[in-house]
N, C-alpha and C. Protein backbone atom coordinates (compact mmCIF):
# COMPACT_ATOMS: atom_id res chain seq x y z
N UNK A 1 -69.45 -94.93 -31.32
CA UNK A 1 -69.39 -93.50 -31.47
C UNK A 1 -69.40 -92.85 -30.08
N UNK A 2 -68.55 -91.99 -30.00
CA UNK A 2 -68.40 -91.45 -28.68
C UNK A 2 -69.93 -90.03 -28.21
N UNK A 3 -70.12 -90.30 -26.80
CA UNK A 3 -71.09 -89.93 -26.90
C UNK A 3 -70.90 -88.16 -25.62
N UNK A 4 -70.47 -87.54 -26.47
CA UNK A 4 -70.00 -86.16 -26.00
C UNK A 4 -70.83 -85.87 -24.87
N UNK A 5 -72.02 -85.31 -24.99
CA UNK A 5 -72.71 -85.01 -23.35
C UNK A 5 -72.77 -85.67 -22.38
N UNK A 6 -72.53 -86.97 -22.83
CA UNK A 6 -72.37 -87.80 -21.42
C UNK A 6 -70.70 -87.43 -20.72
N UNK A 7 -69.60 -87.43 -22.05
CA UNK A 7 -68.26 -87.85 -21.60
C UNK A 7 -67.83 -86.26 -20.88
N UNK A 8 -68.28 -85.49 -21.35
CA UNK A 8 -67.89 -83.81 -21.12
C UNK A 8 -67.56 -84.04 -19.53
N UNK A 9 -66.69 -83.23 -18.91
CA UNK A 9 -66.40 -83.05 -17.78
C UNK A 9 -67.07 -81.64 -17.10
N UNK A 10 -67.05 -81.36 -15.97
CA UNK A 10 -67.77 -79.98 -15.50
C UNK A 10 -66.44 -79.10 -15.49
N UNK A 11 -66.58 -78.32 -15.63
CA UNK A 11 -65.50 -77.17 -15.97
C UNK A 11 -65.11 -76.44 -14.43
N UNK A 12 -64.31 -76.25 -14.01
CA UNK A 12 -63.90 -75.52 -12.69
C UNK A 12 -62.77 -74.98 -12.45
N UNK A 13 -62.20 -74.19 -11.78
CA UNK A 13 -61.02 -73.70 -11.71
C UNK A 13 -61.13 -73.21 -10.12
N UNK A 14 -60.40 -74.03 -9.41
CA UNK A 14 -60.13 -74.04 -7.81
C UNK A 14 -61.17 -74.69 -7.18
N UNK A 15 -61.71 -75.13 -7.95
CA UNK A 15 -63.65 -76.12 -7.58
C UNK A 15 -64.86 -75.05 -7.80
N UNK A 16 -64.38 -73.59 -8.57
CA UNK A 16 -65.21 -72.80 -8.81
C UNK A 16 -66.13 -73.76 -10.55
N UNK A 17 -67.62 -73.69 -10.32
CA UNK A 17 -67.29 -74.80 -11.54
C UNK A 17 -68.24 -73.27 -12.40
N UNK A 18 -68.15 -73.60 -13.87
CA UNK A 18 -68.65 -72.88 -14.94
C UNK A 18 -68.73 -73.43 -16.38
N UNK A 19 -69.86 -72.97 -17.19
CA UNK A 19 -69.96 -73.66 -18.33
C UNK A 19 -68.95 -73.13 -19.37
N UNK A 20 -68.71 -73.64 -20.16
CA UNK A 20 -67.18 -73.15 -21.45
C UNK A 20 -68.36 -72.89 -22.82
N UNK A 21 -68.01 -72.06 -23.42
CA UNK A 21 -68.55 -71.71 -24.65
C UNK A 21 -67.46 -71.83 -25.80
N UNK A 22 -66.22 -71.86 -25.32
CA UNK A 22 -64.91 -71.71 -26.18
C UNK A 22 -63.36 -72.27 -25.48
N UNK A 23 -63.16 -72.86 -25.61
CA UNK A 23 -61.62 -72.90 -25.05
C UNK A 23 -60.61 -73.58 -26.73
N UNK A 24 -59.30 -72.57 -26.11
CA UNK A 24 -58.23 -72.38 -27.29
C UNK A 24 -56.99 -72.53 -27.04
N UNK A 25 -56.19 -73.16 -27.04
CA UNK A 25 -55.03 -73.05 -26.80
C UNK A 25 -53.93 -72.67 -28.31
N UNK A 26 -53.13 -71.70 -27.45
CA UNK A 26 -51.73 -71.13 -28.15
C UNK A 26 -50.73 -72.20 -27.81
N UNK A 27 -49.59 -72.55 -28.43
CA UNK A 27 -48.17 -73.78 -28.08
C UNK A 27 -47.62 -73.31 -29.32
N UNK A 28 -46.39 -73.90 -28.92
CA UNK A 28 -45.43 -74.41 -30.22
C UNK A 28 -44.04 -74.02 -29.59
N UNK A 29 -43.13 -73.82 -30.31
CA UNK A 29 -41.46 -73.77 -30.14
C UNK A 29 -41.39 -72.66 -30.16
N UNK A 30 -40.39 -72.13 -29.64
CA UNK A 30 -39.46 -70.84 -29.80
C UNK A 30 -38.05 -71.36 -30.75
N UNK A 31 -38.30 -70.81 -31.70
CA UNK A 31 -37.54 -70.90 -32.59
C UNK A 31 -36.37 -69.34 -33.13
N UNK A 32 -35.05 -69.86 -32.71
CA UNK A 32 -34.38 -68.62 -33.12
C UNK A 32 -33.77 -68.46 -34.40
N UNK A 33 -33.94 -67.59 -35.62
CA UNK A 33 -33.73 -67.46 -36.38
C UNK A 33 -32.03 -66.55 -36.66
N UNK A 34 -31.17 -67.27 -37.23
CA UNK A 34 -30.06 -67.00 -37.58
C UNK A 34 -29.91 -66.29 -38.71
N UNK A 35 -30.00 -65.14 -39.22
CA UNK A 35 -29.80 -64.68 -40.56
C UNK A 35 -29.00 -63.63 -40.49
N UNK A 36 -27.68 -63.92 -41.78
CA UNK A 36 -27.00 -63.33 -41.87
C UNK A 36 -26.38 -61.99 -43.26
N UNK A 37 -25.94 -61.32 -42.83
CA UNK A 37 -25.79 -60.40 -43.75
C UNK A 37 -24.99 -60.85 -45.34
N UNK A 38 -25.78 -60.51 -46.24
CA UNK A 38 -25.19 -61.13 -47.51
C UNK A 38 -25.70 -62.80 -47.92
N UNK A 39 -26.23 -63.69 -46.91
CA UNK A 39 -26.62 -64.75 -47.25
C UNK A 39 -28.09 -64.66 -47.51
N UNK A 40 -28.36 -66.08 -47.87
CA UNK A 40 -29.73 -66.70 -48.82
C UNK A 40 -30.10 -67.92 -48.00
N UNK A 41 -29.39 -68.01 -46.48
CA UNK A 41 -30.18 -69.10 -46.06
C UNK A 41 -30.17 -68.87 -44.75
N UNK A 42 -31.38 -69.01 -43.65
CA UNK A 42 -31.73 -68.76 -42.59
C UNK A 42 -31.12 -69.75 -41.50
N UNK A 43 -30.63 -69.87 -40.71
CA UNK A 43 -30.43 -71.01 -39.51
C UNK A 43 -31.44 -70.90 -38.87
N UNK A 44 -32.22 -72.02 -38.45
CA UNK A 44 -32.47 -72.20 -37.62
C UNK A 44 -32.48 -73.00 -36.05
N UNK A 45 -32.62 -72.54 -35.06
CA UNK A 45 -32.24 -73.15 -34.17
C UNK A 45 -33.27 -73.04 -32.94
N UNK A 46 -33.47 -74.47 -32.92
CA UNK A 46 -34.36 -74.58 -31.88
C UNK A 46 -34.77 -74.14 -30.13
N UNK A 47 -35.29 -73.44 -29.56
CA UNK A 47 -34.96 -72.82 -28.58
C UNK A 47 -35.45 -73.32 -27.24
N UNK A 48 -36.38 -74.69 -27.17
CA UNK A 48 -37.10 -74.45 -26.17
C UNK A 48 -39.06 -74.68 -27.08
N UNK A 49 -39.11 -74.93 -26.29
CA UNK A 49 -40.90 -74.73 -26.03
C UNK A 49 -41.46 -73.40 -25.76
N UNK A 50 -42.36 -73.09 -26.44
CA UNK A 50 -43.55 -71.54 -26.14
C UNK A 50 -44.15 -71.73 -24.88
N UNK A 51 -44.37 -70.84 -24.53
CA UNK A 51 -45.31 -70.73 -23.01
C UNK A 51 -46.75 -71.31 -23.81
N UNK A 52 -47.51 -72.29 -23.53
CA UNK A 52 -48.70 -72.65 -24.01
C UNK A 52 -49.88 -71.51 -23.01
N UNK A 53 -50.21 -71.13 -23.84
CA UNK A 53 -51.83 -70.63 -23.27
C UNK A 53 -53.31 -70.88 -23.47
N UNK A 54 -53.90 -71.24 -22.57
CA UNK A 54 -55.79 -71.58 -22.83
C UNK A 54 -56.02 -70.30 -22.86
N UNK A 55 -56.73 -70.30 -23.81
CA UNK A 55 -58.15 -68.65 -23.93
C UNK A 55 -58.77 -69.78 -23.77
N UNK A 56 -60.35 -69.12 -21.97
CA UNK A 56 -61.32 -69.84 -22.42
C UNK A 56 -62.45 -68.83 -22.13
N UNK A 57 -63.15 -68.97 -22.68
CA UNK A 57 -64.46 -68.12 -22.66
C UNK A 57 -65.57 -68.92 -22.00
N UNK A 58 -65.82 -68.90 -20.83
CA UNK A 58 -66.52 -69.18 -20.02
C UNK A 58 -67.76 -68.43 -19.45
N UNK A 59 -69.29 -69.24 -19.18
CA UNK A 59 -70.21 -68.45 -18.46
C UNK A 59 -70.55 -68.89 -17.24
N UNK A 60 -70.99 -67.97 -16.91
CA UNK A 60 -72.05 -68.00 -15.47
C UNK A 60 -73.81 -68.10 -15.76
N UNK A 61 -74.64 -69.06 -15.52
CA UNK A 61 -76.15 -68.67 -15.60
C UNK A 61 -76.64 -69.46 -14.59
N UNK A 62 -77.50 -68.35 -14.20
CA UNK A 62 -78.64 -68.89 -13.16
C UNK A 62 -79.29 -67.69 -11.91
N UNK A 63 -79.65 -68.04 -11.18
CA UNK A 63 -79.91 -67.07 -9.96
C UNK A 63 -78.88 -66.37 -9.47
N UNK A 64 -77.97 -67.48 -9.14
CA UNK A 64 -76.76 -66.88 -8.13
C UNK A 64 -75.37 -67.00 -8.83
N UNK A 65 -75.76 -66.44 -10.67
CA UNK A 65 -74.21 -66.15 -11.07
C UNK A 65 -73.55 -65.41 -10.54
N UNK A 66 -74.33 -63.88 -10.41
CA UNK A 66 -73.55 -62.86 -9.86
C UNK A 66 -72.86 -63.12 -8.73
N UNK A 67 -73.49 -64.02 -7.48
CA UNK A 67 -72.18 -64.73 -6.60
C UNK A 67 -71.23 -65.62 -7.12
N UNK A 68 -71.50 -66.36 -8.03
CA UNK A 68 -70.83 -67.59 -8.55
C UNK A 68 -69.05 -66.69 -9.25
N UNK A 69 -69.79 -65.86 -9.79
CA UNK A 69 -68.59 -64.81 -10.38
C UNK A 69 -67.70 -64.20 -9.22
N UNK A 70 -68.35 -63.91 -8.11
CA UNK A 70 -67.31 -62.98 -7.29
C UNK A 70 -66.37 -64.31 -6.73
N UNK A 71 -66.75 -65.26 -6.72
CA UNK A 71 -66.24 -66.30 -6.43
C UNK A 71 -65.10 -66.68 -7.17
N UNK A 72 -65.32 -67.03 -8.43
CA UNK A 72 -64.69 -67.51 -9.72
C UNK A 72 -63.86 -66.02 -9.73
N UNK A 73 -63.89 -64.82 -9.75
CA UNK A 73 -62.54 -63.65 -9.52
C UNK A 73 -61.74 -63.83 -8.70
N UNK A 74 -62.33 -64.13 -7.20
CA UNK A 74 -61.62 -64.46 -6.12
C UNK A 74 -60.69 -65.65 -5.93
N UNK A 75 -60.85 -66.95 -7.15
CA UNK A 75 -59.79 -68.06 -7.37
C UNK A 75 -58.91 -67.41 -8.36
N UNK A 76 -59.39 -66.69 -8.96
CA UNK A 76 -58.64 -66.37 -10.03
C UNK A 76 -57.20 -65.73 -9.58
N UNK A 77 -57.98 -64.59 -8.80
CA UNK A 77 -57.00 -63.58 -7.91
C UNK A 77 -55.87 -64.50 -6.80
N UNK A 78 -56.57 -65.65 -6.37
CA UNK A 78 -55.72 -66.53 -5.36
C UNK A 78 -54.36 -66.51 -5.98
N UNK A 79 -53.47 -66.56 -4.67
CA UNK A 79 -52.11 -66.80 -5.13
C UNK A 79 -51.42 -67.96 -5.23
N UNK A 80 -50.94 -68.34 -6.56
CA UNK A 80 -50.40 -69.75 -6.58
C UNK A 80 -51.37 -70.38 -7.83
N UNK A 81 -50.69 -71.29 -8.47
CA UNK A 81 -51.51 -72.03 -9.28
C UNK A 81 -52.69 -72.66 -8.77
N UNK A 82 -53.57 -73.09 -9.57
CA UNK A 82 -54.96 -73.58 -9.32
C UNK A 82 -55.42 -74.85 -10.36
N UNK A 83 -56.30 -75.49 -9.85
CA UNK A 83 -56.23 -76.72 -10.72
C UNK A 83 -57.30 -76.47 -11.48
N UNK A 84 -56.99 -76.27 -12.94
CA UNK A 84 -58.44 -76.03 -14.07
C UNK A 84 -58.44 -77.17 -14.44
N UNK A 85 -59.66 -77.42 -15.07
CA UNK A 85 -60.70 -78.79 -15.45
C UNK A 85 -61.56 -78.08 -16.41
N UNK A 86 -61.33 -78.47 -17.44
CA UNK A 86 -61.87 -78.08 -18.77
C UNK A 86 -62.60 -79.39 -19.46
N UNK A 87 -63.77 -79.39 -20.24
CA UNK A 87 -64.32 -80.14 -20.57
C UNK A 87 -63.77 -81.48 -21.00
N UNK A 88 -62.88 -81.01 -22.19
CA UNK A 88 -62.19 -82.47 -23.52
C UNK A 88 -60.69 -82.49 -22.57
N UNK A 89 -60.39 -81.92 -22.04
CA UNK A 89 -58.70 -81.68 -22.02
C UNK A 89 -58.06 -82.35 -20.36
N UNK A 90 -59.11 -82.19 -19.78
CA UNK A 90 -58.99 -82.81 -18.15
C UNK A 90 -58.51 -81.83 -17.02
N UNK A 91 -57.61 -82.17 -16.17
CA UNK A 91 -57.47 -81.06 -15.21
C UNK A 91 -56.35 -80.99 -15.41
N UNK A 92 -55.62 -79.87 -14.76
CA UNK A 92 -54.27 -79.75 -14.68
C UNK A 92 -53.96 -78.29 -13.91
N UNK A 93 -52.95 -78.06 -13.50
CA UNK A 93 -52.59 -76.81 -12.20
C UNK A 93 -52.39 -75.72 -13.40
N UNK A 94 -52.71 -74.83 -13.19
CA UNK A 94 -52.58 -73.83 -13.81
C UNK A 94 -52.63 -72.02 -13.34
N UNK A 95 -51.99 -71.56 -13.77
CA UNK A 95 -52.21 -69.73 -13.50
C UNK A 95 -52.77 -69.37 -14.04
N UNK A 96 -54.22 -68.11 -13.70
CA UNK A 96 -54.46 -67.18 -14.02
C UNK A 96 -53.90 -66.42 -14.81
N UNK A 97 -53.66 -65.90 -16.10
CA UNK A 97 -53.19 -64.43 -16.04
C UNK A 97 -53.78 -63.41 -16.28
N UNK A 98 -54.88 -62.97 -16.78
CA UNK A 98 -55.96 -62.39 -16.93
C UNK A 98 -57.59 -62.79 -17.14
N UNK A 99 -57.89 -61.80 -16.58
CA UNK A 99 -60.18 -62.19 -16.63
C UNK A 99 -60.52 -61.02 -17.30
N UNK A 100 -61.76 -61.30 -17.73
CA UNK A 100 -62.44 -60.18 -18.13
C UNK A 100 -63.92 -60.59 -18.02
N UNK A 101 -64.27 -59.94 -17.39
CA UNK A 101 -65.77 -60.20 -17.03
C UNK A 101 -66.93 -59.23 -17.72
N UNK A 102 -67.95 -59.90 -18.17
CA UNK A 102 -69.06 -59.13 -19.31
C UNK A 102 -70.42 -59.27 -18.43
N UNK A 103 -71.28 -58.46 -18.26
CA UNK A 103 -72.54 -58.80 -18.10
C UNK A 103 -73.99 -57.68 -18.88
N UNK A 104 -74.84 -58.13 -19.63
CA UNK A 104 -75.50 -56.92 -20.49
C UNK A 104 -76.73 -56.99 -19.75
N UNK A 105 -77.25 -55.95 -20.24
CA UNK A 105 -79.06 -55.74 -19.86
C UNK A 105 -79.70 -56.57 -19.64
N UNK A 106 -79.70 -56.77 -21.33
CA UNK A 106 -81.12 -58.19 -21.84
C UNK A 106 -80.22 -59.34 -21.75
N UNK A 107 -79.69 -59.76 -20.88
CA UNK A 107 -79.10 -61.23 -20.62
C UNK A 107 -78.55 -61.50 -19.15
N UNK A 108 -80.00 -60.72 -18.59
CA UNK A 108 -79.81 -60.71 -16.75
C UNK A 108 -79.48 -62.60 -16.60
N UNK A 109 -78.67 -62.92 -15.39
CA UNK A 109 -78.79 -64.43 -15.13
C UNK A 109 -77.66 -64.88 -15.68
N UNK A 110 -76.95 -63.55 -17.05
CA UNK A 110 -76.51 -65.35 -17.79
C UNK A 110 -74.68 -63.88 -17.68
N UNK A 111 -74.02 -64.14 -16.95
CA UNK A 111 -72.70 -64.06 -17.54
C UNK A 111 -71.14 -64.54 -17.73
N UNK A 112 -70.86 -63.54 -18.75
CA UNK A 112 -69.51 -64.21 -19.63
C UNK A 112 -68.36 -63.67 -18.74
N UNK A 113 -67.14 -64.97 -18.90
CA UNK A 113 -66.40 -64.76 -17.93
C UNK A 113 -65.00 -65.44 -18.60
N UNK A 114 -64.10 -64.56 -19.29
CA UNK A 114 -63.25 -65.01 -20.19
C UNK A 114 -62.13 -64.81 -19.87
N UNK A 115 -60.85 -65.61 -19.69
CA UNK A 115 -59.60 -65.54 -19.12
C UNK A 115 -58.49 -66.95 -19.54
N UNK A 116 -57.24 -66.10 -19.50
CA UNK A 116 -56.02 -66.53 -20.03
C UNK A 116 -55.40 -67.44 -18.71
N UNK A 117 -55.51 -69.00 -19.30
CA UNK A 117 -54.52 -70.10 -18.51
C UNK A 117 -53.17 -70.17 -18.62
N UNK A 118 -52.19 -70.17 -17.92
CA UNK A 118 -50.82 -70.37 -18.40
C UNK A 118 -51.04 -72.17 -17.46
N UNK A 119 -50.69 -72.77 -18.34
CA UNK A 119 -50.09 -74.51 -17.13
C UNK A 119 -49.25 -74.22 -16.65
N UNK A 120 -49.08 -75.01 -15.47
CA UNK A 120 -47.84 -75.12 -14.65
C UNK A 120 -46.48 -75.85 -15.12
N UNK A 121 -47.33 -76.75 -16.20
CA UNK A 121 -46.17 -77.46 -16.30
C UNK A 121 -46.04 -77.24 -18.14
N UNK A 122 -45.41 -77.10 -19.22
CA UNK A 122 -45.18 -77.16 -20.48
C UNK A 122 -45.11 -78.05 -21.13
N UNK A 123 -45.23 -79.37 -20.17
CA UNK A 123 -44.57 -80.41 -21.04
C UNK A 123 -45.64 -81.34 -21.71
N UNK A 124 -45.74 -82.25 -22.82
CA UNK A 124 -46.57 -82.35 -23.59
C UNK A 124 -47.78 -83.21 -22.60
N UNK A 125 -49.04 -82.98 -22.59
CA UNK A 125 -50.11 -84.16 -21.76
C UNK A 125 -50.14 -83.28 -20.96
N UNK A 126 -51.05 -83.98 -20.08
CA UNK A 126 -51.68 -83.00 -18.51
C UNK A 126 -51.39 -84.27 -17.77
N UNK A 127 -51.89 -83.65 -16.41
CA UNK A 127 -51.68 -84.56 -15.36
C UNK A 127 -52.65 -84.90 -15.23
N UNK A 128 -53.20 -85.86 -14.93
CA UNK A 128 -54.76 -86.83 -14.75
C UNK A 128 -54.89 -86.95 -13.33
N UNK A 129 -56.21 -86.41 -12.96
CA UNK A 129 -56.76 -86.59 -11.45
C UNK A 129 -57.18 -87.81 -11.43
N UNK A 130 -57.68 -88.25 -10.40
CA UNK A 130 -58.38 -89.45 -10.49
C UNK A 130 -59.39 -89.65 -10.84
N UNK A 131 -60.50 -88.41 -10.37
CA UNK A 131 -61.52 -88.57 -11.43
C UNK A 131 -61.60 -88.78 -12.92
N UNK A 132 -60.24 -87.97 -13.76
CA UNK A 132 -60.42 -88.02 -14.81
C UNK A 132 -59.98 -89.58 -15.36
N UNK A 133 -58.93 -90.47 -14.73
CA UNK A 133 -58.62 -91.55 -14.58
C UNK A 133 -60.12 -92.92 -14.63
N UNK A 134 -60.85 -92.10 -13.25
CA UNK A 134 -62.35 -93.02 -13.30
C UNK A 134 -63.43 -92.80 -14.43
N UNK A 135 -63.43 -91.59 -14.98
CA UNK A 135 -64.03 -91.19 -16.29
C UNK A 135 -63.63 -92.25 -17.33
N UNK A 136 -62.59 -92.09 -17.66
CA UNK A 136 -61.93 -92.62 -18.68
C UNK A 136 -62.14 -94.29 -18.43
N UNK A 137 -61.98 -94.85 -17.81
CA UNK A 137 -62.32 -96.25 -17.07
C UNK A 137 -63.87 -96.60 -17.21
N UNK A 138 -64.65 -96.06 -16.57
CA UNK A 138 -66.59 -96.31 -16.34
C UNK A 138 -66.67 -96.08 -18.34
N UNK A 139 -65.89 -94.94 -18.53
CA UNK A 139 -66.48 -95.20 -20.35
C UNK A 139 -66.23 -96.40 -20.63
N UNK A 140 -65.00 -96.56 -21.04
CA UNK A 140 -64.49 -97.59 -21.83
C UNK A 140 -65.75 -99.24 -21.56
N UNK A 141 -65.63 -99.45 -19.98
CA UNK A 141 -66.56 -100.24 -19.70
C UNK A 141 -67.69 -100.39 -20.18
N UNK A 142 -68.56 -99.19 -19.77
CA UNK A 142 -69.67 -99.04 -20.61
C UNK A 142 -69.73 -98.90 -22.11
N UNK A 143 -68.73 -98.46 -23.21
CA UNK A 143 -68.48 -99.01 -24.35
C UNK A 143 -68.33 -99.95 -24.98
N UNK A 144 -67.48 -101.17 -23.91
CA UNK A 144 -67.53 -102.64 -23.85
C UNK A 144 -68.46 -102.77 -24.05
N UNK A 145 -69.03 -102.87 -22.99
CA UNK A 145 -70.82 -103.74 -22.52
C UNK A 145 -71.54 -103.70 -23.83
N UNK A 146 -71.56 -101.55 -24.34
CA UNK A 146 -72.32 -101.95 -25.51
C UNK A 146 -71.99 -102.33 -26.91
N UNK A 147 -70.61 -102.52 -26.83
CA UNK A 147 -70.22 -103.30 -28.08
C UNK A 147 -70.43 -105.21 -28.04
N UNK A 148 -70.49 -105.41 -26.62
CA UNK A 148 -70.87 -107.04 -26.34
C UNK A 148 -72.50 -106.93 -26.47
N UNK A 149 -73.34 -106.10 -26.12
CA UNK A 149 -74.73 -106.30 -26.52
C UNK A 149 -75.16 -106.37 -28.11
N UNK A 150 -74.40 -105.41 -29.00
CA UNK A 150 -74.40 -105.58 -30.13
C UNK A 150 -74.41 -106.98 -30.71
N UNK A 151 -72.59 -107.39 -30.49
CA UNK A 151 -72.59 -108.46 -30.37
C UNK A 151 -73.61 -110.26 -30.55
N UNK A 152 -74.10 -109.76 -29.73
CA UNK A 152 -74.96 -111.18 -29.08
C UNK A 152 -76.64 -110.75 -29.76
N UNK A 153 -76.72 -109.85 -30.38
CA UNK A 153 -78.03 -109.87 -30.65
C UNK A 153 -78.79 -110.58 -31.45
């Protein structure tokens, strides 16, 4: 059984790192629809791939969110793609296209910091850093081991 808090990755975007409360992605085809006057049947025709988008809803907590945030705006704002690292999904270059930043009264320490990923690239998979490469590797190992301790008991 896979063991989620260990496997989770730290979340970052330009090495700004932050915890995820939500991440979502939009995909699919652009599909152009052919319909014609007087008929009963639609064409369809395939167009291409959708721009995929992450919604992720992300926080800040601790002493020094409120810096951690001017920080995490300031990658955001950088020009040029940036490499996000999301928990389950791994890293991959990606744009900004919008933030929205929350902070309330009674929840001094802790804020929300929610914004739209476009990838750089559309095409199906991400690109694997090496860390995420050595992640994936030290598990499996250590999954071994404890399926051979089972094993032998």
């Amino acid at each position: 059984m896979r063991h989620w808090q260990r496997d989770l990755r730290p979340a970052s975007f330009r090495g700004i790192r932050f915890w995820v409360d939500q991440d979502a992605l939009s995909a699919g085809k652009r599909i152009a629809r052919h319909e014609y006057a007087g008929g009963r049947r639609t064409v369809l025709e395939e167009a291409g791939l959708a721009t995929s988008i992450y919604d992720v809803t992300a926080y800040l907590l601790g002493d020094v969110s409120d810096l951690q945030v001017v920080s995490l705006q300031t990658a955001c704002l950088a020009v040029g793609p940036g490499r996000l690292v999301l928990p389950i999904d791994g890293g991959f270059m990606a744009y900004v296209e919008n933030f929205n930043r929350s902070r309330e009264r009674d929840r001094q320490g802790y804020i929300a910091f929610s914004f739209s990923a476009i990838p750089l690239s559309n095409e199906t998979g991400m690109t694997l850093g090496l860390a995420d490469v050595t992640l994936a590797y030290v598990t499996d190992i250590v999954d071994a081991a404890a399926g051979l301790e089972r094993l032998f008991r």
